[in-house]
N, C-alpha and C. Protein backbone atom coordinates (compact mmCIF):
# COMPACT_ATOMS: atom_id res chain seq x y z
N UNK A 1 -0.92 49.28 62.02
CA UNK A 1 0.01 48.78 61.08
C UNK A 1 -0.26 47.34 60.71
N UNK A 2 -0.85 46.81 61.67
CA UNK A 2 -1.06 45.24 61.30
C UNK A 2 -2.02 45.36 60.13
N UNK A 3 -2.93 45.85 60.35
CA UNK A 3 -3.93 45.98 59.19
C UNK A 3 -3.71 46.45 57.90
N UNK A 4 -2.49 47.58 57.74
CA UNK A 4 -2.30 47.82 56.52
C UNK A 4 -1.22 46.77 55.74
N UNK A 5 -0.62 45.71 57.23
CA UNK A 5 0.64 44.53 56.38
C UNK A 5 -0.54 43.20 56.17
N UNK A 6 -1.55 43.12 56.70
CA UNK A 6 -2.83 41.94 56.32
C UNK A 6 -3.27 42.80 54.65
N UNK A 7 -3.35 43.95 54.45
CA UNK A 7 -3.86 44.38 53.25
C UNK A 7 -3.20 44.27 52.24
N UNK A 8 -1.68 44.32 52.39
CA UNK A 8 -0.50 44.15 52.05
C UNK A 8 -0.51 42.92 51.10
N UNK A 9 -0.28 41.92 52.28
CA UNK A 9 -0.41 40.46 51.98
C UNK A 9 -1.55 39.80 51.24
N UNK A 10 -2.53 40.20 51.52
CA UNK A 10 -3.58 39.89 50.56
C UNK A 10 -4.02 40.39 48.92
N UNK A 11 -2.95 42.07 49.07
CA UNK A 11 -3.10 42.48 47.70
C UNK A 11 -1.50 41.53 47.10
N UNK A 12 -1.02 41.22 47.61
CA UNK A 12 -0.05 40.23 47.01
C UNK A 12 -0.22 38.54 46.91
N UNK A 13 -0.94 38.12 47.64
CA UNK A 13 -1.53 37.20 47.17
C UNK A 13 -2.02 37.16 46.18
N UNK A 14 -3.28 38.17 45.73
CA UNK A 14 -4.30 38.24 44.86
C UNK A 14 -3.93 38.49 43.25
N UNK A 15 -2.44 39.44 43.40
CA UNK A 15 -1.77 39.96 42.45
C UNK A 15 -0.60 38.46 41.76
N UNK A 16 -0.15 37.74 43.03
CA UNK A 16 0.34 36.26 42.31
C UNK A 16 -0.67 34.91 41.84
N UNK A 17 -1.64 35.25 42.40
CA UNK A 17 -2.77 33.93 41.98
C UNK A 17 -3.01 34.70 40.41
N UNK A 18 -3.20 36.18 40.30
CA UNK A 18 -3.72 36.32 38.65
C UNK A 18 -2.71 36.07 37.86
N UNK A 19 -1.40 36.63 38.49
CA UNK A 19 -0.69 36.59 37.45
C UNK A 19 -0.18 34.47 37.21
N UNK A 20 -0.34 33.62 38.23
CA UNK A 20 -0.49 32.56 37.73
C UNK A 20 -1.42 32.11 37.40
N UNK A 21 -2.92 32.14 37.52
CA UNK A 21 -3.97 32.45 36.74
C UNK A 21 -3.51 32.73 35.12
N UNK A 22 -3.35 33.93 34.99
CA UNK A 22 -3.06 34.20 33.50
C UNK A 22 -2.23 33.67 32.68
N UNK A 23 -0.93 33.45 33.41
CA UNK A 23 -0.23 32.66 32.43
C UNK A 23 -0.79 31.02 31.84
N UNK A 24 -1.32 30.46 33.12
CA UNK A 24 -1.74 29.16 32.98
C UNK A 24 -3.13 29.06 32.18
N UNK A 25 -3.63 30.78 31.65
CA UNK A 25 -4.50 30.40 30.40
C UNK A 25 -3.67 30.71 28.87
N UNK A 26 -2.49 31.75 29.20
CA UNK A 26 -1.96 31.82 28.16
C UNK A 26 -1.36 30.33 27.30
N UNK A 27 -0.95 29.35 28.09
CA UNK A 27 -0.07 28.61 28.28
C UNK A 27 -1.51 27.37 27.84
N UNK A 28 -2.57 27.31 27.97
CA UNK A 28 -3.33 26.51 27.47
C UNK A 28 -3.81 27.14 26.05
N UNK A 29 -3.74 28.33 26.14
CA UNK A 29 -4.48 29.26 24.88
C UNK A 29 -3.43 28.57 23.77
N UNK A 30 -1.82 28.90 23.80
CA UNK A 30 -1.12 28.10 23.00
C UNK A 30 -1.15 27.02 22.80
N UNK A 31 -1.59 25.92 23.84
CA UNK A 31 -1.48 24.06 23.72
C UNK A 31 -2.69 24.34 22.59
N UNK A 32 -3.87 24.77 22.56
CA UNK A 32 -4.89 24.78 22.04
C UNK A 32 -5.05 25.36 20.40
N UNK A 33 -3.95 25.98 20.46
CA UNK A 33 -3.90 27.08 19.07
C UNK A 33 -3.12 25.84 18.63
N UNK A 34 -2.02 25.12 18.85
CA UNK A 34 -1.30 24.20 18.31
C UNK A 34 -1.96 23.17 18.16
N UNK A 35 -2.61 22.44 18.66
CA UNK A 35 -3.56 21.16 18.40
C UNK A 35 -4.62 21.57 17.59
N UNK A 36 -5.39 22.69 17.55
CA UNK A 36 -5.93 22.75 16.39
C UNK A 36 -5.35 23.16 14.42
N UNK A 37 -4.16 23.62 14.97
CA UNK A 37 -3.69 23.53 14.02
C UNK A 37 -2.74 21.92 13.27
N UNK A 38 -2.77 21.50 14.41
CA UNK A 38 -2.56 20.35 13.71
C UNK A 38 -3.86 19.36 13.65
N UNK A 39 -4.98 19.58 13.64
CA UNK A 39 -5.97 18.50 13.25
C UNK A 39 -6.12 19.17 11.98
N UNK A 40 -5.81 20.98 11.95
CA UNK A 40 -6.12 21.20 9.87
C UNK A 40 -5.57 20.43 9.25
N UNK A 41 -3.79 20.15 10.01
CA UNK A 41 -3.10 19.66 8.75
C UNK A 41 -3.55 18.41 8.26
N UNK A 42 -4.10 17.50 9.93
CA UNK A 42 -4.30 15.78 9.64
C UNK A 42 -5.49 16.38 8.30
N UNK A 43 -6.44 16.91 8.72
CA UNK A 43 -7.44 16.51 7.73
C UNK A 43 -6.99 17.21 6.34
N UNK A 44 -6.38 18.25 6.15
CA UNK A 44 -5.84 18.22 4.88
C UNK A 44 -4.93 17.28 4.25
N UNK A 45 -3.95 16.66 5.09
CA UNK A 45 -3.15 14.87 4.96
C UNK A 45 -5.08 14.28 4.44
N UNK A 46 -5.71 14.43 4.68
CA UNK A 46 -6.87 13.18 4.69
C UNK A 46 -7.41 13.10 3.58
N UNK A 47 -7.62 14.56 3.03
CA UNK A 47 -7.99 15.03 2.08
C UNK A 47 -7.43 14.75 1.41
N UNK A 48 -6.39 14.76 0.85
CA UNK A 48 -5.09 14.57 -0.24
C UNK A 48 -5.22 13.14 -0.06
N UNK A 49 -5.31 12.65 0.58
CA UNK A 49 -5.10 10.85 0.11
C UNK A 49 -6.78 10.68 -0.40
N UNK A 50 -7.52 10.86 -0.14
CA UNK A 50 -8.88 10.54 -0.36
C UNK A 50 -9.15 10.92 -1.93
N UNK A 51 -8.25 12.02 -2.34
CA UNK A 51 -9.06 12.75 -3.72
C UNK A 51 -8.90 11.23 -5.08
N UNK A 52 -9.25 11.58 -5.73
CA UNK A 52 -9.49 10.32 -6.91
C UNK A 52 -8.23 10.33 -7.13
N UNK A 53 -7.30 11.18 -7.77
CA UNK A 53 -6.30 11.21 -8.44
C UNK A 53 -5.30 10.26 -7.28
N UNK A 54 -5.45 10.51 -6.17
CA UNK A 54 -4.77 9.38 -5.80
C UNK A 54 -5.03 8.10 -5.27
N UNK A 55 -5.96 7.73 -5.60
CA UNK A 55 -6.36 6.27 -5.77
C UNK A 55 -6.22 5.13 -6.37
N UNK A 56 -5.57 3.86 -5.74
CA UNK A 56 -5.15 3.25 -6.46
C UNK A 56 -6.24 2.27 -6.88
N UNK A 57 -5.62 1.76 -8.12
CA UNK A 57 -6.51 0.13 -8.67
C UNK A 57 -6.33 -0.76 -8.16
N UNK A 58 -7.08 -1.53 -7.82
CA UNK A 58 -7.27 -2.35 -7.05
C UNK A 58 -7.40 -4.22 -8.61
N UNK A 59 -6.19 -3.99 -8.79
CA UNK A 59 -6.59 -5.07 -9.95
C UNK A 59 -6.91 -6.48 -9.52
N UNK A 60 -7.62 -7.44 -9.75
CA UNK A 60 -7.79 -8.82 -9.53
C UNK A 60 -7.23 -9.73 -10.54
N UNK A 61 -6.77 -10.24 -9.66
CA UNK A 61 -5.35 -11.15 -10.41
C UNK A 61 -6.78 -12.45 -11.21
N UNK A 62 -6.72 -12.76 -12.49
CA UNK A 62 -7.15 -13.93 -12.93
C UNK A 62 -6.58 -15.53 -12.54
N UNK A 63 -7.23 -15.91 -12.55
CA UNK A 63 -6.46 -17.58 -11.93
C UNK A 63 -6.36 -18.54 -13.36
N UNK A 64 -5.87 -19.51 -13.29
CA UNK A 64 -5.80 -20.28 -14.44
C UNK A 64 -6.98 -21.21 -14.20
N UNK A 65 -7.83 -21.75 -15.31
CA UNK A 65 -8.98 -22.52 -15.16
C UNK A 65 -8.80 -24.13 -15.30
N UNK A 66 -9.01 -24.70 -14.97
CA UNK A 66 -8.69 -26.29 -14.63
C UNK A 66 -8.51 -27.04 -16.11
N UNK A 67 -9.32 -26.06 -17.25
CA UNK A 67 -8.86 -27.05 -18.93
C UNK A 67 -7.43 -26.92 -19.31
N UNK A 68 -6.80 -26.03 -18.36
CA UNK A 68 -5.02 -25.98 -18.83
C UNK A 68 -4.61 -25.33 -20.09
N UNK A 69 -4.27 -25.92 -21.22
CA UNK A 69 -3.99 -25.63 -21.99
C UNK A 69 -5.03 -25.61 -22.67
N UNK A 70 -6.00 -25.81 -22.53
CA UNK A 70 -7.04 -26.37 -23.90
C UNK A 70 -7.78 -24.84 -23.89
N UNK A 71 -7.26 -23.89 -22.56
CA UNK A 71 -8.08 -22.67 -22.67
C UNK A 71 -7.19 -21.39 -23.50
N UNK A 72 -7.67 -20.89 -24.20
CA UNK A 72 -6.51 -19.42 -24.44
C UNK A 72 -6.87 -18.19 -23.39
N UNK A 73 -7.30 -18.33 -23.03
CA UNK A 73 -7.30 -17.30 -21.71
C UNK A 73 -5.93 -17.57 -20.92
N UNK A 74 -5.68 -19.30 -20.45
CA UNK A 74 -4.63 -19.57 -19.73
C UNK A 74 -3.44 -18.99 -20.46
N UNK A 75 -3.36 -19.42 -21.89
CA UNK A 75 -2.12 -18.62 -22.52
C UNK A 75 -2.17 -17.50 -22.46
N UNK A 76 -2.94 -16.23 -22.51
CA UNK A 76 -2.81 -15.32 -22.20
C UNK A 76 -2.38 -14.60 -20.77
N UNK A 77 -2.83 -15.20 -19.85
CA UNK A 77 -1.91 -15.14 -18.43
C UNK A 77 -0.53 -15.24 -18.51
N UNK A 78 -0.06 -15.82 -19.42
CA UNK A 78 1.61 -16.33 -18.95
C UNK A 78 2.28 -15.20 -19.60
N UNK A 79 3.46 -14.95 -19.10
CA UNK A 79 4.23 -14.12 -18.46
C UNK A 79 5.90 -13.99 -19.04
N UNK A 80 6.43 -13.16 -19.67
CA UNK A 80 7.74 -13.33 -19.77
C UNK A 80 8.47 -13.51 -18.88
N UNK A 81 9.30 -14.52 -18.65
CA UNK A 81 9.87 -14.59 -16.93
C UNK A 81 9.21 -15.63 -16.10
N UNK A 82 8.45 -15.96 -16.59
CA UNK A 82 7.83 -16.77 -15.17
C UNK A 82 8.13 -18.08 -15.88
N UNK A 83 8.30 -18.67 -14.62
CA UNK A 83 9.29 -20.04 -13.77
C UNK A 83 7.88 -21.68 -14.64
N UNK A 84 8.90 -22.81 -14.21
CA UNK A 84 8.40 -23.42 -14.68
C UNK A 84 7.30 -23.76 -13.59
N UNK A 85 6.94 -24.40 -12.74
CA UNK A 85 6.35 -23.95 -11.97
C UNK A 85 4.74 -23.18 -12.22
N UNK A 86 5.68 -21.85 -12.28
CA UNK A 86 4.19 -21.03 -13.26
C UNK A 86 3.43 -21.25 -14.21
N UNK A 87 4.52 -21.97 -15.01
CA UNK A 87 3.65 -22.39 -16.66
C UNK A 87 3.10 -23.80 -15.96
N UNK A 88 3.61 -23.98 -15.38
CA UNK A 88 2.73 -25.42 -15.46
C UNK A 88 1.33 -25.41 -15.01
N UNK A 89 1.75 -24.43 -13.30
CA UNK A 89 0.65 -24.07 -13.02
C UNK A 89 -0.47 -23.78 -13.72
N UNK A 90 -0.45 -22.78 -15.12
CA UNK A 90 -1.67 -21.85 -15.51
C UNK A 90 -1.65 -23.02 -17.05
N UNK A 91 -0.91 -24.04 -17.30
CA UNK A 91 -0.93 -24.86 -18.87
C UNK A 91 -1.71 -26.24 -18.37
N UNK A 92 -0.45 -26.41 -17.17
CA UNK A 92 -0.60 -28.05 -17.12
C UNK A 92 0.31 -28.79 -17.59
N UNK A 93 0.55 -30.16 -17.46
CA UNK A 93 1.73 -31.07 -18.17
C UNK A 93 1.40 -30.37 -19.46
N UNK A 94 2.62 -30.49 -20.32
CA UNK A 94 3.07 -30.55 -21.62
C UNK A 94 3.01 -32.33 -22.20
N UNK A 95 2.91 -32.20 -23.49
CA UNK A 95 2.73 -33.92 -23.73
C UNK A 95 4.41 -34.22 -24.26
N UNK A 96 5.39 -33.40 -24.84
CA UNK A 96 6.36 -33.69 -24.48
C UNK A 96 7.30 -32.61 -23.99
N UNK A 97 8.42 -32.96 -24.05
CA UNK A 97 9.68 -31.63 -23.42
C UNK A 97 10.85 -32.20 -24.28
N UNK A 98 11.58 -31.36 -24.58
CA UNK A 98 12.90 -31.25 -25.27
C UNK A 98 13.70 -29.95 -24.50
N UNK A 99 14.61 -30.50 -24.11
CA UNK A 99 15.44 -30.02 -22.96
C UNK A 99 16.59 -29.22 -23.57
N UNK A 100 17.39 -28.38 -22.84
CA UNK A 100 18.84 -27.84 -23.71
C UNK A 100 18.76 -26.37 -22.73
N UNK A 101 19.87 -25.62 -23.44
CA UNK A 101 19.64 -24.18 -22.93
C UNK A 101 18.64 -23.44 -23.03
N UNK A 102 17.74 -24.03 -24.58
CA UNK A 102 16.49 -23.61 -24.73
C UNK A 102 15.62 -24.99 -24.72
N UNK A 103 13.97 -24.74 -23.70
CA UNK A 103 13.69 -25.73 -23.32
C UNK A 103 12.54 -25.71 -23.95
N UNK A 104 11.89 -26.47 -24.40
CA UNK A 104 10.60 -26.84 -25.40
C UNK A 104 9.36 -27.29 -25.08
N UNK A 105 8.23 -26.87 -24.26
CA UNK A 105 7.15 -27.55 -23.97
C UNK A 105 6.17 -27.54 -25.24
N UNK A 106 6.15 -29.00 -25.46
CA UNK A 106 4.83 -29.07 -26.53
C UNK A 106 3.48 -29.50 -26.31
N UNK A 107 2.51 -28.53 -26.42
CA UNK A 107 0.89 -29.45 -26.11
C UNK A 107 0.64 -29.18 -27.61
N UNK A 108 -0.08 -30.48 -27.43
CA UNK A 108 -1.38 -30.74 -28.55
C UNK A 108 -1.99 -29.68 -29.46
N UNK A 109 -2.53 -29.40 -30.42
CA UNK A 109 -2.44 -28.53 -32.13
C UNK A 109 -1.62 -27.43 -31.57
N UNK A 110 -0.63 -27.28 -31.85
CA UNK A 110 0.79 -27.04 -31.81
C UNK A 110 1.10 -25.71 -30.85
N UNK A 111 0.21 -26.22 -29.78
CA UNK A 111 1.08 -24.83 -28.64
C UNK A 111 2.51 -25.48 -28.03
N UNK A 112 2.89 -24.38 -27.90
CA UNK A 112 4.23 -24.98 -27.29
C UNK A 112 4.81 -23.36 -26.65
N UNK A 113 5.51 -23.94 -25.29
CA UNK A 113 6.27 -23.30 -24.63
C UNK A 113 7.93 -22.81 -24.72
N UNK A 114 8.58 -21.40 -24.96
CA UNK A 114 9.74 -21.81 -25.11
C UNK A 114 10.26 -21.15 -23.43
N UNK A 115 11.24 -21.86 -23.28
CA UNK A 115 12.22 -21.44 -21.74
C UNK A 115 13.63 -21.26 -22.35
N UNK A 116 14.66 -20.31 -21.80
CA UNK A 116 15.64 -19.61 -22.03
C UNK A 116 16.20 -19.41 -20.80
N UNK A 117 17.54 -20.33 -20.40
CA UNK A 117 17.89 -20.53 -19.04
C UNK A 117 16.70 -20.44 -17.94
N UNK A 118 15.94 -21.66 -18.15
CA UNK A 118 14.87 -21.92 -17.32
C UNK A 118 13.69 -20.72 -16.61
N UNK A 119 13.74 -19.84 -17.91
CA UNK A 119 12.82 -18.61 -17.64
C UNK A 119 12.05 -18.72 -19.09
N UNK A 120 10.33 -18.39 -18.77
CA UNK A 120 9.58 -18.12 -19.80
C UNK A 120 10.19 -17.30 -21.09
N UNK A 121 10.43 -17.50 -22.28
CA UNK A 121 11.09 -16.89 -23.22
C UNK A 121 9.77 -16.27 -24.61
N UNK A 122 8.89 -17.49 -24.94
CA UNK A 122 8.30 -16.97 -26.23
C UNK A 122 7.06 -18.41 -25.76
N UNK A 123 6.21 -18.18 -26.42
CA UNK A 123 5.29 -19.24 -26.15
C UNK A 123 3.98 -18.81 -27.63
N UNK A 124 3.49 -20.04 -28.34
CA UNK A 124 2.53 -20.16 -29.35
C UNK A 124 1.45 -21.08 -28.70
N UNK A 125 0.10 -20.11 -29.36
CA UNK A 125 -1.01 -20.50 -28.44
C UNK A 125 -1.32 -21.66 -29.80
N UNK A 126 -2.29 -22.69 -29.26
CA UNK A 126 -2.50 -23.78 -29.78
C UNK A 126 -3.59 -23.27 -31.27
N UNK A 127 -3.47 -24.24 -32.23
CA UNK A 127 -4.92 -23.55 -32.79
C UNK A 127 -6.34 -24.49 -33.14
């Protein structure tokens, strides 16, 4: 009898190691089915940002060039809205100003700046 409860015990051993055996591949078989399904999605996410259509422009802002006003490129930079500050930045002094609710920068052959509660309003390039 001892021998058939040692045969016993060993076919029950053998029968709980597979069956935890098996689960612990089922149980990786799923970790594995799920992580590869999520590297499709990353690289389809990868794909979709990469295609042209969604690519953005990359625009480069122009700077104002050191002749100020004397350039029309600089007048062409300026901006409805932008601050005094700004115009000065991309003009330079004005040779005079006339002040009010509407504010008047004048340069030389007859450009001039207009401001409208201290915001860029209308502006004439020199000629």
């Amino acid at each position: 009898m001892s021998k058939s409860k040692s045969l016993f015990k060993s076919c029950l051993v053998g029968c709980l190691l597979t069956t935890f055996t098996l689960g612990s591949f089922a149980s990786d078989a799923d970790r594995i089915a799920q992580l590869e399904k999520e590297v499709q999605e990353l690289k389809l996410r990868l794909t979709n940002l990469e295609t042209p259509s969604n690519k953005t422009t990359i625009t480069q802002k122009t700077s104002a060039t050191s002749e100020g006003w004397r350039n029309l490129a600089n007048w062409r930079l300026l901006k409805k809205g932008s601050s005094y500050d700004e115009v000065r930045a991309t003009l330079g002094e004005p040779s005079r100003v006339q002040g009010g609710t509407f504010t008047f920068w004048i340069y030389p052959d007859r450009g001039n700046v207009t401001f409208y509660n201290d915001r860029l309003d209308s502006w004439t390039e020199p000629r």
